[in-house]
C-alpha atoms as a PDB file:
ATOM      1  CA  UNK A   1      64.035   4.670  98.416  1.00  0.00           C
ATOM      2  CA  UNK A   2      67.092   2.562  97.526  1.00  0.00           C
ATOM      3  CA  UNK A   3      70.419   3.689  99.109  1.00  0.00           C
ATOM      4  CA  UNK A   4      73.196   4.606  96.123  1.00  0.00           C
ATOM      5  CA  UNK A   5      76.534   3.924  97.235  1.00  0.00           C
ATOM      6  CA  UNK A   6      77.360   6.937  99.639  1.00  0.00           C
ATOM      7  CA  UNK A   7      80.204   8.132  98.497  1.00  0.00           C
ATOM      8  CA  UNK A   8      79.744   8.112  94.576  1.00  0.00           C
ATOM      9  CA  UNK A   9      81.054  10.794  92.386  1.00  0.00           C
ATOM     10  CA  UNK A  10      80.593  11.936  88.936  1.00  0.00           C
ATOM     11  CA  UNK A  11      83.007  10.167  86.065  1.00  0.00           C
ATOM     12  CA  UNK A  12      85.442  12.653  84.394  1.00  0.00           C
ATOM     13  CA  UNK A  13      84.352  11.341  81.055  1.00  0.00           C
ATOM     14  CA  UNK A  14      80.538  11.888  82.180  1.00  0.00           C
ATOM     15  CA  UNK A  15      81.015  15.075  83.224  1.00  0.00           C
ATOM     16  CA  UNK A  16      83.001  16.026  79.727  1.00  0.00           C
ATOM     17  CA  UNK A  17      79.851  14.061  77.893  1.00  0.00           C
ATOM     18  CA  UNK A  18      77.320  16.719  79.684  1.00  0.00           C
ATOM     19  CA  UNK A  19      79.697  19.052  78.589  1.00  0.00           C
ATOM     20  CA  UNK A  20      79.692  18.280  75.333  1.00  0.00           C
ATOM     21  CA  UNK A  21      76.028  17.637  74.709  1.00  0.00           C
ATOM     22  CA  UNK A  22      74.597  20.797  76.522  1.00  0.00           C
ATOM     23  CA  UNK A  23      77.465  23.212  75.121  1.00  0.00           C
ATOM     24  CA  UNK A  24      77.799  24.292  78.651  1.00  0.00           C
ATOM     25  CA  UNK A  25      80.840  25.228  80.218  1.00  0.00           C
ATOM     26  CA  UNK A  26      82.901  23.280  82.270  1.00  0.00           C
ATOM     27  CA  UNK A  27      81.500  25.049  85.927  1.00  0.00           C
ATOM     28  CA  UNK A  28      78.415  25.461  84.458  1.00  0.00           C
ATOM     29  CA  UNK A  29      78.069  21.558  83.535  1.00  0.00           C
ATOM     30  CA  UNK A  30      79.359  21.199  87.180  1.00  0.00           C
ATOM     31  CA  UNK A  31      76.685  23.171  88.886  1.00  0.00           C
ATOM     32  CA  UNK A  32      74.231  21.273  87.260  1.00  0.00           C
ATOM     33  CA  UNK A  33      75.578  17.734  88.236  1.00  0.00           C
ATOM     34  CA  UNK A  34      76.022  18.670  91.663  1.00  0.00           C
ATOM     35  CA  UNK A  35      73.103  21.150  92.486  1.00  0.00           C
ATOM     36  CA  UNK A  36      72.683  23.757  94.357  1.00  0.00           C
ATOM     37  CA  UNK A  37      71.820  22.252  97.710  1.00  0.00           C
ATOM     38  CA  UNK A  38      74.584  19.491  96.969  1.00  0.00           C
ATOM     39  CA  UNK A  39      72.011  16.789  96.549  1.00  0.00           C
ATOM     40  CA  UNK A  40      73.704  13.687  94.992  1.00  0.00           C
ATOM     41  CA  UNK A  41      70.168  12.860  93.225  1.00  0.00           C
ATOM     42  CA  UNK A  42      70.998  14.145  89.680  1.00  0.00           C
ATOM     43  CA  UNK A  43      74.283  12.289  89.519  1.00  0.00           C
ATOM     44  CA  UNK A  44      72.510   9.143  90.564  1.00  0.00           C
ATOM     45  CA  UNK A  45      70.070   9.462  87.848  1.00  0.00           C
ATOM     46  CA  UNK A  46      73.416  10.568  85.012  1.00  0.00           C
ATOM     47  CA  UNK A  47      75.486   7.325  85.922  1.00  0.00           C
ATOM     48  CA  UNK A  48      72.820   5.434  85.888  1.00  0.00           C
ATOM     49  CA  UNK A  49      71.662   5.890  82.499  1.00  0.00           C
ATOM     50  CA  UNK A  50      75.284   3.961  81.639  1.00  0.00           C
ATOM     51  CA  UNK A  51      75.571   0.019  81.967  1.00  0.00           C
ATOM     52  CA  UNK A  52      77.655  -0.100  85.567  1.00  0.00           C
ATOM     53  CA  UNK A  53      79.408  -3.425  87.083  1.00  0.00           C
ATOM     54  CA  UNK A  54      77.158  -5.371  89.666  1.00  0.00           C
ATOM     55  CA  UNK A  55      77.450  -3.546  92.926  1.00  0.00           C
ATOM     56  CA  UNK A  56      79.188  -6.093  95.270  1.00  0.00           C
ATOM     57  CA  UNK A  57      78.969  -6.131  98.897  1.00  0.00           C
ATOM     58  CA  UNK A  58      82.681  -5.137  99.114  1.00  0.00           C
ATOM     59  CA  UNK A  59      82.495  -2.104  97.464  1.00  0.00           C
ATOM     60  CA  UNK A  60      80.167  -0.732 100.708  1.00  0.00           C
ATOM     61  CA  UNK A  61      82.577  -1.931 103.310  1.00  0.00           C
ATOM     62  CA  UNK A  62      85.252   0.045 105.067  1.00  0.00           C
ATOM     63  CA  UNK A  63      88.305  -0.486 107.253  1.00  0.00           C
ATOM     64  CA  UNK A  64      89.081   2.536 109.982  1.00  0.00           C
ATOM     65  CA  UNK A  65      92.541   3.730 109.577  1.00  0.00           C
ATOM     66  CA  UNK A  66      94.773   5.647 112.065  1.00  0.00           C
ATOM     67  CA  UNK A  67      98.886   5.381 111.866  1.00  0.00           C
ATOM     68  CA  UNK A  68     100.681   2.102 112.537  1.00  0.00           C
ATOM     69  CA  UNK A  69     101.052   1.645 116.375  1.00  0.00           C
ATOM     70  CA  UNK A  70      98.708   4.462 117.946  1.00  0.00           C
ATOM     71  CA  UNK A  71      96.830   2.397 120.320  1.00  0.00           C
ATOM     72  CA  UNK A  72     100.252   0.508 121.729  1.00  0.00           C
ATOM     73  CA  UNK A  73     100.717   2.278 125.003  1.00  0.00           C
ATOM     74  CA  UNK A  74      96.962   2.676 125.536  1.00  0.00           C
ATOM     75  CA  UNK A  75      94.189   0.642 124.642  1.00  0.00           C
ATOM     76  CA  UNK A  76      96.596  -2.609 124.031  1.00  0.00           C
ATOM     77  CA  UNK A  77      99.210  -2.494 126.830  1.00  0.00           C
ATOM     78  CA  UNK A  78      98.183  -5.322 128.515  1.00  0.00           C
ATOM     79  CA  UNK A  79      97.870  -7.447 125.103  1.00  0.00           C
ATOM     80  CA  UNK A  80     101.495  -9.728 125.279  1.00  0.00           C
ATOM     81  CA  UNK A  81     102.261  -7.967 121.030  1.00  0.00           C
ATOM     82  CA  UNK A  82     102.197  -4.572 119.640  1.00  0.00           C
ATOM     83  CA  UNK A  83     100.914  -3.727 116.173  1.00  0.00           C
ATOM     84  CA  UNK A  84     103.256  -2.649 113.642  1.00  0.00           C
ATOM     85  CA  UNK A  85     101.076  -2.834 110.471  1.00  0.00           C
ATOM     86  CA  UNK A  86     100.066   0.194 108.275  1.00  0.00           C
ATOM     87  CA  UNK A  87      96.800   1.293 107.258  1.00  0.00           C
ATOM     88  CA  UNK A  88      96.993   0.217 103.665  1.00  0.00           C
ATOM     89  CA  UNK A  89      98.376  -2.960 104.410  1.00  0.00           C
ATOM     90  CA  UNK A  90      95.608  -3.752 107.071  1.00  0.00           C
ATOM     91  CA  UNK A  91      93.384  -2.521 104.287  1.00  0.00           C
ATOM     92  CA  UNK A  92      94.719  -5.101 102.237  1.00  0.00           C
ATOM     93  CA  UNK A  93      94.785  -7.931 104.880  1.00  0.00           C
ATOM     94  CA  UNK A  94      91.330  -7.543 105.437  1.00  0.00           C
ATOM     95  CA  UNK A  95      90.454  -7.656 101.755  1.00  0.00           C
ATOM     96  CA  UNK A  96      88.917  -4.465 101.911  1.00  0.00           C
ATOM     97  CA  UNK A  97      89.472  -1.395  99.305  1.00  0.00           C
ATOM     98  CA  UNK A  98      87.818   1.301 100.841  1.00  0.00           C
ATOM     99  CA  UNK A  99      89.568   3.254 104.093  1.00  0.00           C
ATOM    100  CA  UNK A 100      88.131   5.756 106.804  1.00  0.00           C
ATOM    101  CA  UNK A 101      91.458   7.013 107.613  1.00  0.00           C
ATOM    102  CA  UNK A 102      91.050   9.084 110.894  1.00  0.00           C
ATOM    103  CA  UNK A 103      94.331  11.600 112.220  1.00  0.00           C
ATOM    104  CA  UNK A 104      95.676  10.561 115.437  1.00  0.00           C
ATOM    105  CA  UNK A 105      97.492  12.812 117.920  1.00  0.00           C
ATOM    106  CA  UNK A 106      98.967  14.610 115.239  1.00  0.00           C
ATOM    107  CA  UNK A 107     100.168  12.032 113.278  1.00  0.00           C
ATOM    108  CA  UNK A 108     100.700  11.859 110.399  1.00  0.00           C
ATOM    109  CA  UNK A 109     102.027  15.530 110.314  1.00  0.00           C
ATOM    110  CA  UNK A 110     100.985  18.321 107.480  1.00  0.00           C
ATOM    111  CA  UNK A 111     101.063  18.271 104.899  1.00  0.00           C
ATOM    112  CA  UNK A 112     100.074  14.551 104.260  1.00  0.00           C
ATOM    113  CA  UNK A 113     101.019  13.973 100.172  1.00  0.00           C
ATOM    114  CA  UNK A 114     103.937  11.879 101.281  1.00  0.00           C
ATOM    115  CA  UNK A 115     102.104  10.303 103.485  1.00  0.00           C
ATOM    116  CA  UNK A 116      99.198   9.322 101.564  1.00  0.00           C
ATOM    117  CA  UNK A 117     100.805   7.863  98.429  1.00  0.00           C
ATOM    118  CA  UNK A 118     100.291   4.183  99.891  1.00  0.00           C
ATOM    119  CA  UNK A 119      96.233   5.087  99.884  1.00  0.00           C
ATOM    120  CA  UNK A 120      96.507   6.172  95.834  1.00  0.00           C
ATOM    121  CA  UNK A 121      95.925   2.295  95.473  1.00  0.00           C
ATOM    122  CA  UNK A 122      92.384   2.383  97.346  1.00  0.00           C
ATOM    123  CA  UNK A 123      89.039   2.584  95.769  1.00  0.00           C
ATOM    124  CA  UNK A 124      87.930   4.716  98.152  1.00  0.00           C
ATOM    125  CA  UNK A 125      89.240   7.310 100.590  1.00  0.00           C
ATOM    126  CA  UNK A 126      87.511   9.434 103.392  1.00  0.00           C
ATOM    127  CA  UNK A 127      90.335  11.547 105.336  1.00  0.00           C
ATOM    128  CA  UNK A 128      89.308  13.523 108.585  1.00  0.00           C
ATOM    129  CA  UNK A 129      88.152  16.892 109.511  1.00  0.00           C
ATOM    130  CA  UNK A 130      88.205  16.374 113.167  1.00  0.00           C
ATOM    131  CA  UNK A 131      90.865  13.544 114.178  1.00  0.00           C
ATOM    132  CA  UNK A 132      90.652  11.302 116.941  1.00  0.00           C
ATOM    133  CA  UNK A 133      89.102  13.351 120.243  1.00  0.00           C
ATOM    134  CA  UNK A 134      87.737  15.638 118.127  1.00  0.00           C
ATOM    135  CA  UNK A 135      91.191  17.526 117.712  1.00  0.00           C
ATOM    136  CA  UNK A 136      90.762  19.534 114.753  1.00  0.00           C
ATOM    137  CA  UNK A 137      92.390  23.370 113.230  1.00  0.00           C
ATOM    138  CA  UNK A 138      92.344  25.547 110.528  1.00  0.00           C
ATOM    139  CA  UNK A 139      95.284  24.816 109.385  1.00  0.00           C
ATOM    140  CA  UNK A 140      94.448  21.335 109.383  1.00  0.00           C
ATOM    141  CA  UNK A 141      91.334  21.169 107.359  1.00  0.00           C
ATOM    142  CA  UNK A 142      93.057  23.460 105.031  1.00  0.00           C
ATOM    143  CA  UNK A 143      95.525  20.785 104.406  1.00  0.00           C
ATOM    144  CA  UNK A 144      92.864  17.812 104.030  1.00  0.00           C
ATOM    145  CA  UNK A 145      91.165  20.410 101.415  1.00  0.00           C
ATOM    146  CA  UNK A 146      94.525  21.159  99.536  1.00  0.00           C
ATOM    147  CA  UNK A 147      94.995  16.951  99.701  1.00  0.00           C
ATOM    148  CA  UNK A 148      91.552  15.894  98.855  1.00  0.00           C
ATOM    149  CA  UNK A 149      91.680  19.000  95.686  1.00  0.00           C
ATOM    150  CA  UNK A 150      94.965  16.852  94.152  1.00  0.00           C
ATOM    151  CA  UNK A 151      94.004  12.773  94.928  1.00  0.00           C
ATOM    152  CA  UNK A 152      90.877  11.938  93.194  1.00  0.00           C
ATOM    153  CA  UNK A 153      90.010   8.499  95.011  1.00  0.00           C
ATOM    154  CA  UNK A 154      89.217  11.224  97.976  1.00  0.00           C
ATOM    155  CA  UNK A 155      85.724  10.848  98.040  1.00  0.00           C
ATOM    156  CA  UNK A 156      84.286  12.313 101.455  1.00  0.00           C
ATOM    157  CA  UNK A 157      85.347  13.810 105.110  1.00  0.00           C
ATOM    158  CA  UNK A 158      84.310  12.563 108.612  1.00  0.00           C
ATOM    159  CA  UNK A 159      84.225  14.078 111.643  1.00  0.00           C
ATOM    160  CA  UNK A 160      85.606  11.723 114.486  1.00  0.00           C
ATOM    161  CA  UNK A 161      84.868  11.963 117.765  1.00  0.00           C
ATOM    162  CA  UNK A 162      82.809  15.401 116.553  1.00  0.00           C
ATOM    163  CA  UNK A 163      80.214  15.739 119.998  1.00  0.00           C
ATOM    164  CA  UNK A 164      81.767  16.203 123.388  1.00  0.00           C
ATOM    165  CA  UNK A 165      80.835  13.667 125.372  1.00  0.00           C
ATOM    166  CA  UNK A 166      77.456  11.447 125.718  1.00  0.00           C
ATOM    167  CA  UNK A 167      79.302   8.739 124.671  1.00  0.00           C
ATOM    168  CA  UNK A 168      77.079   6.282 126.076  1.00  0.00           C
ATOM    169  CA  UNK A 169      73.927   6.410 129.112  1.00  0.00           C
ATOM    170  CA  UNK A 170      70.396   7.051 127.879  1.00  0.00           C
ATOM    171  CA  UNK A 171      70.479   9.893 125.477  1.00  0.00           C
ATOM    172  CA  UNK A 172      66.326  10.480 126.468  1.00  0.00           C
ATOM    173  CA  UNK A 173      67.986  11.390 129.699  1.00  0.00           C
ATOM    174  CA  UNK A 174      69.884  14.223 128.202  1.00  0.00           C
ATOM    175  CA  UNK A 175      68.949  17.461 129.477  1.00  0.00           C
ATOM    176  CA  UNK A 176      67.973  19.676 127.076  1.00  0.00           C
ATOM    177  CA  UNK A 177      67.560  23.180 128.325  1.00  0.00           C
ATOM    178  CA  UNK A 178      70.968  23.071 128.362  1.00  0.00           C
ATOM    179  CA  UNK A 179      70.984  23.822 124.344  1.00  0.00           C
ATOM    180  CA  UNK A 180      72.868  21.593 122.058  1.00  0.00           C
ATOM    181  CA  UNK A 181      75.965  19.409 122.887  1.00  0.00           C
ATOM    182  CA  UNK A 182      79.210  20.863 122.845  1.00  0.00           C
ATOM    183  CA  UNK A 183      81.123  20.268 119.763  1.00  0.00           C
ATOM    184  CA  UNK A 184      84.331  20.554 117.516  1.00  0.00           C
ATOM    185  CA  UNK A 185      82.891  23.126 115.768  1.00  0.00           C
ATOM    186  CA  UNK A 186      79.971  25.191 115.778  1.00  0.00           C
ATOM    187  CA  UNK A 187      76.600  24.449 113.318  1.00  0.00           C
ATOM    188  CA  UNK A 188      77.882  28.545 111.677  1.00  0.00           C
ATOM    189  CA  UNK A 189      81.617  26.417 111.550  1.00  0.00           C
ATOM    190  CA  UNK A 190      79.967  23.351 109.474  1.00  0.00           C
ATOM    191  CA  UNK A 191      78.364  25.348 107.525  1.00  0.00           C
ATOM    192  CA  UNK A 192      81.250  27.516 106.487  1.00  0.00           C
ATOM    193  CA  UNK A 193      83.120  23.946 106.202  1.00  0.00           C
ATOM    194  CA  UNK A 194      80.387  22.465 104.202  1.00  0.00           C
ATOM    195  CA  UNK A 195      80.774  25.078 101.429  1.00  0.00           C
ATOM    196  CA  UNK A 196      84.124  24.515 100.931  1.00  0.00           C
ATOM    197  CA  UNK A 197      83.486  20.826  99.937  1.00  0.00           C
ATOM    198  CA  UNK A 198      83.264  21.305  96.294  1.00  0.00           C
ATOM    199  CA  UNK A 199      86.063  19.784  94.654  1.00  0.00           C
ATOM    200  CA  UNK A 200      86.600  19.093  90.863  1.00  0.00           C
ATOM    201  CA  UNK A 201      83.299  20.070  90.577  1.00  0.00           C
ATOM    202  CA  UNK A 202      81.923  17.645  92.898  1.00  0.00           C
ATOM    203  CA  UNK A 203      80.162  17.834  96.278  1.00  0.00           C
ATOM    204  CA  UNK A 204      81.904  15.653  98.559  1.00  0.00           C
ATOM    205  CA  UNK A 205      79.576  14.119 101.269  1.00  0.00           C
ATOM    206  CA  UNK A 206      80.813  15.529 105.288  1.00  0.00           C
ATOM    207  CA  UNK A 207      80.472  11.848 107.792  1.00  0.00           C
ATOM    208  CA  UNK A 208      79.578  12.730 111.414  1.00  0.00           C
ATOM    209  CA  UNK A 209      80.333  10.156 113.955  1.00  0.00           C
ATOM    210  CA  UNK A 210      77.918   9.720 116.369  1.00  0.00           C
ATOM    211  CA  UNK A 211      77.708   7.437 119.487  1.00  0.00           C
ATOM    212  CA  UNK A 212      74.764   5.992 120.867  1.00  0.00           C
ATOM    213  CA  UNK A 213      74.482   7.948 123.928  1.00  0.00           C
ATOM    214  CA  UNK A 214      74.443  11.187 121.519  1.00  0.00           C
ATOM    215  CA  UNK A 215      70.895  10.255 119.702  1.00  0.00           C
ATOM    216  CA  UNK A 216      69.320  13.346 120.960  1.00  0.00           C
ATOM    217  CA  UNK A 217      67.916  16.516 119.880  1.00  0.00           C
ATOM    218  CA  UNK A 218      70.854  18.006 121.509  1.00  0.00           C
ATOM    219  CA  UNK A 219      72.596  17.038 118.291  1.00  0.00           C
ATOM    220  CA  UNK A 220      70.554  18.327 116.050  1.00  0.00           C
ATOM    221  CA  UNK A 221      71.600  21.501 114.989  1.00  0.00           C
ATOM    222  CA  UNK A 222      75.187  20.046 114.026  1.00  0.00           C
ATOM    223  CA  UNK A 223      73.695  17.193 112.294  1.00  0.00           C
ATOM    224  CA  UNK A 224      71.774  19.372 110.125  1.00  0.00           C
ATOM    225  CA  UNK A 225      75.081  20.644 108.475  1.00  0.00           C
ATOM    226  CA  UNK A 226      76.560  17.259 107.887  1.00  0.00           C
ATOM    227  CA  UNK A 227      75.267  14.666 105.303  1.00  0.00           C
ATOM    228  CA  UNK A 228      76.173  10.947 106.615  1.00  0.00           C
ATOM    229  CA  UNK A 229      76.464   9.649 109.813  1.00  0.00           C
ATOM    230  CA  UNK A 230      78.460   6.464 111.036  1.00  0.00           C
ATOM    231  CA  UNK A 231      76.694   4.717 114.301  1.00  0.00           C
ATOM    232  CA  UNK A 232      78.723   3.613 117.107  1.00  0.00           C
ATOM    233  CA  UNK A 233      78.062   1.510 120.016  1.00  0.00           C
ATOM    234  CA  UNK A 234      81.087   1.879 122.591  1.00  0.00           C
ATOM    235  CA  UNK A 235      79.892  -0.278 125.333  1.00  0.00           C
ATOM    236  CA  UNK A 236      79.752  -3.669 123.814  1.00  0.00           C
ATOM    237  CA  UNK A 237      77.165  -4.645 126.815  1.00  0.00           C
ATOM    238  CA  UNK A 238      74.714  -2.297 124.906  1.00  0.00           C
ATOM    239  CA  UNK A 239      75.083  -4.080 121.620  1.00  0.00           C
ATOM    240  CA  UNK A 240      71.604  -5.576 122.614  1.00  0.00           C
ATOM    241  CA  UNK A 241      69.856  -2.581 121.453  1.00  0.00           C
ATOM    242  CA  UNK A 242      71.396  -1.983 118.599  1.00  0.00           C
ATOM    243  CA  UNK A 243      68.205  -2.237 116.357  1.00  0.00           C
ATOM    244  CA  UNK A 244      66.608   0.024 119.121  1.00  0.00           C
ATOM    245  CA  UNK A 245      69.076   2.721 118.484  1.00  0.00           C
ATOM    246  CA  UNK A 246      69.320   2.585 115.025  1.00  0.00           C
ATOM    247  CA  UNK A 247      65.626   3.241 114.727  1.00  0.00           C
ATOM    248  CA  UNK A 248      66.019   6.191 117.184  1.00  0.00           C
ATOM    249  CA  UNK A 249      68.636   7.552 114.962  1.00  0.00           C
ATOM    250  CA  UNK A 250      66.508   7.504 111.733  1.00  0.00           C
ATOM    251  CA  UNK A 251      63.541   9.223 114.098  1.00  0.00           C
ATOM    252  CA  UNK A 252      65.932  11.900 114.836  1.00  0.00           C
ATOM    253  CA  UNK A 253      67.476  12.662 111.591  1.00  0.00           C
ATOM    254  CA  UNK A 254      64.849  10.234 108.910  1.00  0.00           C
ATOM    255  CA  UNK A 255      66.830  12.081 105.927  1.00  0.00           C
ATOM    256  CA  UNK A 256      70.599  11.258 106.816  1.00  0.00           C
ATOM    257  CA  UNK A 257      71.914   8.177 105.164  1.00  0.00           C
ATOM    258  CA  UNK A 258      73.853   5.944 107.819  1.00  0.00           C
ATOM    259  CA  UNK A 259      76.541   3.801 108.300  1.00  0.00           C
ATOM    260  CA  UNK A 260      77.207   1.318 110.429  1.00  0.00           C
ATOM    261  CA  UNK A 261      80.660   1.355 112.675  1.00  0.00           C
ATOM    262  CA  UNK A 262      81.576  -2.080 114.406  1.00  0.00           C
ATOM    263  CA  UNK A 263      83.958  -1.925 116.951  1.00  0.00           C
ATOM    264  CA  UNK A 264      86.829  -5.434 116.075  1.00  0.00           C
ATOM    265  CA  UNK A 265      88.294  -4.676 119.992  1.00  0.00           C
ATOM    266  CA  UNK A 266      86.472  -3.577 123.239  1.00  0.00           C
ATOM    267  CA  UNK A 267      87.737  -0.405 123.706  1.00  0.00           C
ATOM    268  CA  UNK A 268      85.909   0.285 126.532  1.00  0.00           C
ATOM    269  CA  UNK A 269      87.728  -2.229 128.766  1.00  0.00           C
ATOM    270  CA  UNK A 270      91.046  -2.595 126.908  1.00  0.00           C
ATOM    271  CA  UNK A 271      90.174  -6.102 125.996  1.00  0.00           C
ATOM    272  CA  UNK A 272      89.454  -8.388 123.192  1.00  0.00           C
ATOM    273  CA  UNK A 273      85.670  -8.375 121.822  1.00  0.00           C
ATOM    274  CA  UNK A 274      83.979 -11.733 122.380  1.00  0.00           C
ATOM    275  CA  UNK A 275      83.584 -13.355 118.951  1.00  0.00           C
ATOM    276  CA  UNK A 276      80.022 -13.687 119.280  1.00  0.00           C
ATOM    277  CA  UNK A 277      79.296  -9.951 120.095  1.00  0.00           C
ATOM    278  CA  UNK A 278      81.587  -9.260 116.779  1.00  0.00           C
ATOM    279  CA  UNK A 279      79.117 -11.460 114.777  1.00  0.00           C
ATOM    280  CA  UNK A 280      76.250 -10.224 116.169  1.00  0.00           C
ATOM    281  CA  UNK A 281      76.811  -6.732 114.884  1.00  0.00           C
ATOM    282  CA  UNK A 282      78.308  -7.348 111.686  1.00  0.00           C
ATOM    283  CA  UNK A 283      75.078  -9.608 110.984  1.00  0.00           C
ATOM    284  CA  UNK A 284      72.489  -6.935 111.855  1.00  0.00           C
ATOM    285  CA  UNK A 285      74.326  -4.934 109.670  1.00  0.00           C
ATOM    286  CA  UNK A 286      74.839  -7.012 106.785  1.00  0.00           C
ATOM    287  CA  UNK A 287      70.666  -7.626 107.061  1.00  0.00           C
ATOM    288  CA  UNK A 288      70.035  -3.651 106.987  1.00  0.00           C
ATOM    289  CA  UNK A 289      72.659  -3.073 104.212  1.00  0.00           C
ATOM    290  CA  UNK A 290      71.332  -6.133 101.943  1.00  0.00           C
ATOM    291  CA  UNK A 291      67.474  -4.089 103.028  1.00  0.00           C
ATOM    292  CA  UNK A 292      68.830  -0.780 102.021  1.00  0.00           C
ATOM    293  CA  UNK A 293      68.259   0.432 105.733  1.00  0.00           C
ATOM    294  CA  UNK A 294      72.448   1.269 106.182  1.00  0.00           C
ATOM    295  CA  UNK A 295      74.764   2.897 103.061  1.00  0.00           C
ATOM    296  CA  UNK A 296      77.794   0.464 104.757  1.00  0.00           C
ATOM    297  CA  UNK A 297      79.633  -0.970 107.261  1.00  0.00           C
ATOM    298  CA  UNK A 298      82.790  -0.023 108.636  1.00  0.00           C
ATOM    299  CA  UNK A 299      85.230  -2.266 110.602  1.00  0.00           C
ATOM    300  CA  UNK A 300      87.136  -0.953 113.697  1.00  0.00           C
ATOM    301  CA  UNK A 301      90.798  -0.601 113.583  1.00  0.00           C
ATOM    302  CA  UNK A 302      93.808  -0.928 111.127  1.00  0.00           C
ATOM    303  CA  UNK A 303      95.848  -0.492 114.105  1.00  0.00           C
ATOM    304  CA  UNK A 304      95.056  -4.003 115.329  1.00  0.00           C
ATOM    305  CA  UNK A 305      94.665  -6.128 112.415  1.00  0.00           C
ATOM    306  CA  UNK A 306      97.927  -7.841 113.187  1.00  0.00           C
ATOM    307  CA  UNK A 307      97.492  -8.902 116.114  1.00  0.00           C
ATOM    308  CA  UNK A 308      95.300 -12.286 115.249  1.00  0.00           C
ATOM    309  CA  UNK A 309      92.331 -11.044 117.861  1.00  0.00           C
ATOM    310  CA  UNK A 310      89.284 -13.311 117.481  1.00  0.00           C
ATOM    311  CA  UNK A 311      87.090 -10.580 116.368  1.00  0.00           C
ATOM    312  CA  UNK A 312      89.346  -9.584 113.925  1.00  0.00           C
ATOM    313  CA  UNK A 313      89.902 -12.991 112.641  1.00  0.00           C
ATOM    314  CA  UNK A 314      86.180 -13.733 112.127  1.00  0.00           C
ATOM    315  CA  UNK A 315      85.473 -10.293 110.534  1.00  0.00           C
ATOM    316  CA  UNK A 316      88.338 -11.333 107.865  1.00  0.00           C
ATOM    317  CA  UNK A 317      87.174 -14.268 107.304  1.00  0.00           C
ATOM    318  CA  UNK A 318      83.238 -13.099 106.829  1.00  0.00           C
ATOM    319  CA  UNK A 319      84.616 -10.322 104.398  1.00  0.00           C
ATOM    320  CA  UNK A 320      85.881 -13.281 102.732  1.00  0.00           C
ATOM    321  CA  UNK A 321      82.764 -15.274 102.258  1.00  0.00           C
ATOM    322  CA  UNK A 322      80.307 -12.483 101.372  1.00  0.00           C
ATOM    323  CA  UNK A 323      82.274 -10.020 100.302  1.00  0.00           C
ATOM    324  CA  UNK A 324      82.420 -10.453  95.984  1.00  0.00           C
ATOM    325  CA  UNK A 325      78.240 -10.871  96.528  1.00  0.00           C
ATOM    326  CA  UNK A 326      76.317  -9.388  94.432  1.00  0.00           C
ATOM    327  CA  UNK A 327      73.926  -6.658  96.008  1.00  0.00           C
ATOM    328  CA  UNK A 328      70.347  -6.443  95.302  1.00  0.00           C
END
């Protein structure tokens, strides 16, 4: 089946059109776009019976964002610059117009209006649930809600970091007696959660990040309350089975659409990524999102795209070249 763009919504003026034609009110009109088990498969089939611009291969990439300067004193302390560059701008730098933005050690603080009025400009905007770690509160998802109910390019919620642990090692390994991983939240929690995610009358998708050492039926009773996943592969060594672990991911959960997250730095070591491991990740992907196998890519960090890092340089430069192609 052929992969809609993950994160579409329904048009205001479609929505009033339905509205119109079947006399129904507005949160009747609603329920009927969205559906009951918050498929997305009747709004696919009511935007498509309107012309729509070629889908471009720009419009399914994504930049990570976290706040200017979080990885400084960490993860780039032994590079000779620090970043200074916001998320938007990095956005922009990259030439990209959608943004993962991710919460990092509290920052930004609640609420986040002020805050977000730099992302009003993006196509696309999925804010976090769980922030970097997995940190995550009440109070805090009750503020991405309230944000997400008032800025209408908000169009889905990830959970970083979500599983404790597993990050990478053989997930077959895993031991499973022990009962599923340990988590932000609880599958009752996500559940709860998920039911909150109607907004304007649209079901917003919920993005679990999930690491290639967590492909396990350990995961599974989380994943079934979530809707996408993004793929990460933290050791760059294991980059070589990439196409491996992809294909145990859609074994595990065959119904999830994916995404594809491509790490721009080695986190792992605190060191550049070689070039060629960059370009041989971002090419895999590219093949499975031009064979409808991936929803999109998404390019890790804003918080180094100043920093003129090989990977990042080549990654800008391929968004460049292939990004305004048409998809099939």
């Amino acid at each position: 089946m052929k992969l809609r763009h993950p994160l579409s919504f329904v048009p205001v003026f479609l929505l009033a059109a339905t509205v119109l034609c079947e006399g129904a009110s507005p949160p009747e009109a609603a329920e009927r776009v969205v559906g009951t088990g918050g498929s997305s498969a009747s709004v696919t089939a009511l935007v498509s019976e309107r012309p729509a611009a070629a889908e471009r291969v720009r419009d399914r990439l994504w930049i990570w964002g976290h706040p200017a300067g979080v990885y400084n004193d960490s993860f780039l302390k032994n590079l000779p610059r620090k970043s200074r560059i916001e998320p938007i701008a990095a956005a922009e730098a990259m030439g990209l117009k959608n943004v993962m933005f991710i919460r990092y050690s509290g920052q930004p603080e609640t609420p986040f209006e002020k805050y977000y009025k730099p992302f009003r400009k993006m196509d696309q905007v999925v804010w976090s649930l769980t922030g970097a770690g997995g940190a995550t509160s009440t109070d805090e998802r009750a503020a991405v809600l309230k944000l997400a109910d008032r800025q209408p390019n908000i169009t889905g919620f990830i959970l970083d970091d979500f599983f404790h642990g597993h990050v990478t090692g053989d997930a077959a390994k895993i031991d499973l007696t022990k009962g599923s991983f340990k988590a932000s939240l609880s599958p009752a929690q996500l559940r709860e959660l998920r039911a909150q995610l109607v907004i304007r009358g649209r079901r917003l998708p919920l993005i679990s990040v999930v690491y290639t050492g967590q492909i396990s039926p350990a995961a599974l009773d989380h994943l079934e309350q979530v809707d996408q996943i993004t793929l990460w592969t933290w050791e760059p060594g294991d980059l070589k089975h990439l196409e491996r672990n992809f294909q145990r991911l859609k074994a595990l959960v065959p119904r999830k659409t994916i995404l594809l997250g491509c790490y721009m730095y080695d986190f792992s070591k605190s060191q550049p990524l070689p070039v060629e491991l960059m370009e041989e990740q971002v090419k895999l992907g590219y093949e499975w999102l031009l064979a409808d196998r991936i929803a999109g890519i998404v390019f890790l960090a804003t918080p180094i795209c100043d920093l003129e890092l090989p990977a990042v340089e080549w990654s800008r430069e391929w968004i460049s070249r292939v990004g305004d192609r048409e998809l099939p």
